[in-house]
Protein backbone atom coordinates (compact mmCIF):
# COMPACT_ATOMS: atom_id res chain seq x y z
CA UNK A 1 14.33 80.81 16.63
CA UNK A 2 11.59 82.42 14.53
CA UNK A 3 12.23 84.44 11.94
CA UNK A 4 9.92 86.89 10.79
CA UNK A 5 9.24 88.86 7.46
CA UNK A 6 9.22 92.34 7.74
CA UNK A 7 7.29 93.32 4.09
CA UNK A 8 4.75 90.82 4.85
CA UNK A 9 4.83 91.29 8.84
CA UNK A 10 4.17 88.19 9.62
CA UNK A 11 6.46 85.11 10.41
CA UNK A 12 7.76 83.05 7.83
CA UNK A 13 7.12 78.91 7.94
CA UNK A 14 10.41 77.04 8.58
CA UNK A 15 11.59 75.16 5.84
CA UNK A 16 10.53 71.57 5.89
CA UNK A 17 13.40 69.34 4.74
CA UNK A 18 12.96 66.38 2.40
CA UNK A 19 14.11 64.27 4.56
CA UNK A 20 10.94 64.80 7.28
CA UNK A 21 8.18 64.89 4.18
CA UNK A 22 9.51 61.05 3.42
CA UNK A 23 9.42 60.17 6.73
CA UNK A 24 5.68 61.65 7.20
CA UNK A 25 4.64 60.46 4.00
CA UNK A 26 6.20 57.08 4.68
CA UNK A 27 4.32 56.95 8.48
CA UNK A 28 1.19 57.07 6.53
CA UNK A 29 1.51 55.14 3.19
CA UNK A 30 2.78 52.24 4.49
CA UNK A 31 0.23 51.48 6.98
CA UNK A 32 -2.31 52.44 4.07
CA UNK A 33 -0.12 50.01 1.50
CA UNK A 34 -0.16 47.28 3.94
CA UNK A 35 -4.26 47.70 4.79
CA UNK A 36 -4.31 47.73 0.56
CA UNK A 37 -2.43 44.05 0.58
CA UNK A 38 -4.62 42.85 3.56
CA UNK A 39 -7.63 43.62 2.71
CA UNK A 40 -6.60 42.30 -1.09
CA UNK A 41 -5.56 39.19 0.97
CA UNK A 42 -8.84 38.38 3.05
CA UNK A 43 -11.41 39.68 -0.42
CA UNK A 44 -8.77 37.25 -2.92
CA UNK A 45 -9.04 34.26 0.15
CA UNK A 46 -12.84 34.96 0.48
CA UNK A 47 -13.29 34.48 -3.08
CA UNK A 48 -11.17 31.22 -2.81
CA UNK A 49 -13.37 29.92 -0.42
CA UNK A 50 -16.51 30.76 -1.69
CA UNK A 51 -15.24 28.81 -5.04
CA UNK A 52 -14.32 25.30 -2.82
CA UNK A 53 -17.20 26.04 -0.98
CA UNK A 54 -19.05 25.58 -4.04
CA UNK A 55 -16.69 22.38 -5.10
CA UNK A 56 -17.02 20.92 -1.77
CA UNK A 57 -21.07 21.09 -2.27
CA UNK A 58 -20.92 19.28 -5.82
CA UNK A 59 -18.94 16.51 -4.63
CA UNK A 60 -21.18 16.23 -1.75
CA UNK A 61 -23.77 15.67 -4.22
CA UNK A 62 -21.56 13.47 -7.00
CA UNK A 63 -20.88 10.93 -3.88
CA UNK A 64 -24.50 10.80 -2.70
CA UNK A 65 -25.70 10.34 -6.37
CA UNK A 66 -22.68 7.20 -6.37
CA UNK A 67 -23.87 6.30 -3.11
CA UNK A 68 -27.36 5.54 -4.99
CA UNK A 69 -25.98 4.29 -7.57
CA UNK A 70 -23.59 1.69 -5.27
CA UNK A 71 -26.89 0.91 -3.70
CA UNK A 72 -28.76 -0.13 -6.83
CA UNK A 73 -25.70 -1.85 -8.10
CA UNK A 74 -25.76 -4.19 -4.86
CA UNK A 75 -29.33 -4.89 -5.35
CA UNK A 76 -29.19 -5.83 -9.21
CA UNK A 77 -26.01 -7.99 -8.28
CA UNK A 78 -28.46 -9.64 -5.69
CA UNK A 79 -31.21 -10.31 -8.11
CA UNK A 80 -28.57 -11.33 -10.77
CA UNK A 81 -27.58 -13.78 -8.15
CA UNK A 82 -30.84 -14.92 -7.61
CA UNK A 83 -31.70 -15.71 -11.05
CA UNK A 84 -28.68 -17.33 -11.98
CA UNK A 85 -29.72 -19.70 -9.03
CA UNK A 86 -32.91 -20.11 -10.78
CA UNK A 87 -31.29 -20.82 -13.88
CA UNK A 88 -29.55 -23.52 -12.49
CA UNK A 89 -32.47 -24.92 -11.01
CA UNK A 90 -34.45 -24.73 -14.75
CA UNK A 91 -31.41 -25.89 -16.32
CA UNK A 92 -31.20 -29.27 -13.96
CA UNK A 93 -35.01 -30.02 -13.90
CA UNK A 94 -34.74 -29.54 -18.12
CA UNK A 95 -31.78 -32.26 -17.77
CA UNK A 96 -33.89 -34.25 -15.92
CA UNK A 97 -37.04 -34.08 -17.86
CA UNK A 98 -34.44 -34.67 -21.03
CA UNK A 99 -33.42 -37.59 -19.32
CA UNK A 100 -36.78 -39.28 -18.81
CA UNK A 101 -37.87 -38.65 -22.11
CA UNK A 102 -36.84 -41.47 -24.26
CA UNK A 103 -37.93 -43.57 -20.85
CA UNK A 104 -41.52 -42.50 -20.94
CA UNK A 105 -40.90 -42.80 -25.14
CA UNK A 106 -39.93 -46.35 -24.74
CA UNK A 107 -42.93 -47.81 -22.08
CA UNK A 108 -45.44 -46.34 -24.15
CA UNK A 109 -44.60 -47.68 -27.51
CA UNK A 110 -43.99 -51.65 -25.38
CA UNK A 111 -47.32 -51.14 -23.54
CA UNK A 112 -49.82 -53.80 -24.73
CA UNK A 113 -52.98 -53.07 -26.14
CA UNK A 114 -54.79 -55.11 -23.77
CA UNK A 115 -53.55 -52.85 -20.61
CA UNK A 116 -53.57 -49.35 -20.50
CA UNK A 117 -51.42 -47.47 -17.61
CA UNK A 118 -52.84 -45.87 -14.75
CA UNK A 119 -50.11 -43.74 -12.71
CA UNK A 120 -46.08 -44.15 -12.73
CA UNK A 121 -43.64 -42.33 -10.27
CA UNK A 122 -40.09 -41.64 -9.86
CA UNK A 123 -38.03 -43.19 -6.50
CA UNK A 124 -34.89 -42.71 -5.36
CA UNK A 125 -32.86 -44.41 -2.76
CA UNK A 126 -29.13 -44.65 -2.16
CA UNK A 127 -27.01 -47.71 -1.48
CA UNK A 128 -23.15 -47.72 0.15
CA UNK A 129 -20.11 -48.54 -2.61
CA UNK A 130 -16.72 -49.55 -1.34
CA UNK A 131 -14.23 -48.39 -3.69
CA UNK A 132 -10.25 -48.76 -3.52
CA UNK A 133 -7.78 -46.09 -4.11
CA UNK A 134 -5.04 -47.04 -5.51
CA UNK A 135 -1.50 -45.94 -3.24
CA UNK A 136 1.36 -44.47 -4.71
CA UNK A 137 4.58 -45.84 -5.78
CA UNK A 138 6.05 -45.84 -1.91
CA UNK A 139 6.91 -48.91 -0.23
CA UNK A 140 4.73 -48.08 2.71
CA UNK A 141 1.68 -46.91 0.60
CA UNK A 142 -1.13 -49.08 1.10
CA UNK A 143 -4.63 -49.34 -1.06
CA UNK A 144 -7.36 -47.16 0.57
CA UNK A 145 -11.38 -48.39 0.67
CA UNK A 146 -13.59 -45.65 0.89
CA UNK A 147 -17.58 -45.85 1.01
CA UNK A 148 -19.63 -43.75 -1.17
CA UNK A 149 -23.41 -43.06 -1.56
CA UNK A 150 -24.55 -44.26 -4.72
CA UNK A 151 -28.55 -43.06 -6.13
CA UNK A 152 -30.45 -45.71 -7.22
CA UNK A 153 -33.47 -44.70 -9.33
CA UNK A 154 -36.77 -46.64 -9.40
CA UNK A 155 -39.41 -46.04 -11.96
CA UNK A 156 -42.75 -47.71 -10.27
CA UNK A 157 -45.54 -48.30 -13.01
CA UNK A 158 -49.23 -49.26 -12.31
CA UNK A 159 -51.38 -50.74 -15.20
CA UNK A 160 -54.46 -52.52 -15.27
CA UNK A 161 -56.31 -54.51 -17.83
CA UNK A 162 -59.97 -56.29 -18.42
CA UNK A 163 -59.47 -59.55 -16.32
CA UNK A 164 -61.46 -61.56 -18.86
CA UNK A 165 -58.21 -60.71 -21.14
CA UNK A 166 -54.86 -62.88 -20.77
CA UNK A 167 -53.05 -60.15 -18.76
CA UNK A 168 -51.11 -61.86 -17.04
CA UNK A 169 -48.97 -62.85 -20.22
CA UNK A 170 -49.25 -60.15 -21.56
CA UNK A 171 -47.89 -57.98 -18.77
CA UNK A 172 -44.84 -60.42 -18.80
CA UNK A 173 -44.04 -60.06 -22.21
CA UNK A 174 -44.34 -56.33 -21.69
CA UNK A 175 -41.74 -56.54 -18.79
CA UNK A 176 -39.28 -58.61 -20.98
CA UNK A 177 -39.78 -56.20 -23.66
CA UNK A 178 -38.58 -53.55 -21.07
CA UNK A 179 -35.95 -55.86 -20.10
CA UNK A 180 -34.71 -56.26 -24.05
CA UNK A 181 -35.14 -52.75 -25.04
CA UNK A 182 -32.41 -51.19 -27.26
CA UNK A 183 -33.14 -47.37 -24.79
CA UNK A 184 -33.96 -49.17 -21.76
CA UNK A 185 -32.17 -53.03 -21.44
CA UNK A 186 -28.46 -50.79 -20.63
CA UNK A 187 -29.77 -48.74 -18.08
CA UNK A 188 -32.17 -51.19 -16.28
CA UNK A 189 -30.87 -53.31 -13.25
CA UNK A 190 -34.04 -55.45 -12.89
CA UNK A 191 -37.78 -55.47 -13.90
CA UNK A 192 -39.92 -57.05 -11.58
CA UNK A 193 -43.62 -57.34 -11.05
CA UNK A 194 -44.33 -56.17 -7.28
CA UNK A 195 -48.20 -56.60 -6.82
CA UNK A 196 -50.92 -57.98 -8.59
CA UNK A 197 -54.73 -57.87 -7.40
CA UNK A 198 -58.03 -56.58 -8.26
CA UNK A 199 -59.06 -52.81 -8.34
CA UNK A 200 -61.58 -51.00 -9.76
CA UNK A 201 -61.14 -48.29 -12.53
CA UNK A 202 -63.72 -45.93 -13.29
CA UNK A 203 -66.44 -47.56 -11.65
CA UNK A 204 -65.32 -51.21 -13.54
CA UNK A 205 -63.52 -53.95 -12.18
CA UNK A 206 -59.46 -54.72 -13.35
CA UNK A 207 -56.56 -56.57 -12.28
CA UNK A 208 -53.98 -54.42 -11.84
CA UNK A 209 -49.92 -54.60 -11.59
CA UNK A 210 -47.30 -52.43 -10.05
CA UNK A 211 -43.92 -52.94 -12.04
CA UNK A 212 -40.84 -51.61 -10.33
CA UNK A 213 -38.04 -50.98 -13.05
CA UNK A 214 -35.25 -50.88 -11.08
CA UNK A 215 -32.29 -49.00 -12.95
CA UNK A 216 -28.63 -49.40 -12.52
CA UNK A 217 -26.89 -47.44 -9.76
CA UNK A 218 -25.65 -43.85 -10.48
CA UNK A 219 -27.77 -43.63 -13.53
């Protein structure tokens, strides 16, 4: 029914009941409140992104910067190895030299006068050692042989002298000299004279002698 007003003369508006203004209010603000959260939502997640975007890229870079540095680790560990081989090599060669020294030391101050010495070199050969091993306390154990390579060292001197001098006795003394030396006598084997014969040194004639001093096996 509509009711009109008769001062006015027109009809009056029907009176709208709470009830309906929450229900139109509430058919419009919630769709609005929840568009609010959403879109607070997807800006708050966008912003979250952005940020691990950005963490994502720095670690990117951290682990290529370690990768480099991994890299030139490996190669410094490569070159340490290297010259810690080298090392080794110096520090054998040194022991080795060391070893000769008071060798060399002792020829020189035994060499006669009359001869002076012309080359000397270094040989090595190896004999075969049979060695037992003892067996344990068992009644079946048995002694073991075993063969082992053994270096033998060879120091080959040359040395030549005026033949109108007596050489020859004095290159024997010199060798028993060698053989009686307090440095040399413990470590020597044998010295023998290999060769003797006529050369010619700087345009004159000599005699000339190879001694072999043969040293003791494993030294």
């Amino acid at each position: 029914m509509f009711a009109i007003d008769l001062l006015k003369g027109q009809g009056r508006p029907a009176r709208t009941k709470p009830q309906g203004v929450a229900i139109f209010v509430a058919t419009f603000a919630v769709p609005m409140m929840v568009a609010i959260l959403m879109a607070g939502y997807y800006y708050r997640n966008k912003v979250i992104i952005s940020i691990y975007k950005q963490d994502v890229t720095g670690y990117v870079t951290q682990t290529e910067r370690l990768a480099e540095a991994l890299k030139l680790k490996e190669a410094r560990e490569k070159e340490k190895s290297a010259i810690s081989g080298c090392l080794a090599d110096v520090a054998g060669s040194v022991g080795r030299h060391t070893q000769w020294s008071p060798v060399l030391v002792a020829i020189v101050q035994n060499l006669p006068d009359s001869v002076v010495l012309n080359s000397l070199e270094v040989r090595q050969s190896s004999i075969r050692r049979t060695s037992v091993v003892k067996a344990g306390l068992g009644k079946d154990n048995k002694d073991k042989q075993t063969d082992t390579s053994v270096a033998v060292r060879t120091l080959k001197l040359r040395v030549s002298g005026n033949p109108s001098y007596d050489c020859d006795s004095e290159v024997k003394a010199f060798r028993e000299r060698l053989r009686a030396s307090n440095v040399l006598g413990p470590k020597l084997e044998d010295v023998v004279i290999a060769s003797q014969g006529r050369d010619t040194l700087d345009g004159r004639e000599v005699v000339a002698y190879d001694i072999d001093c043969v040293f003791k096996p494993g030294l």
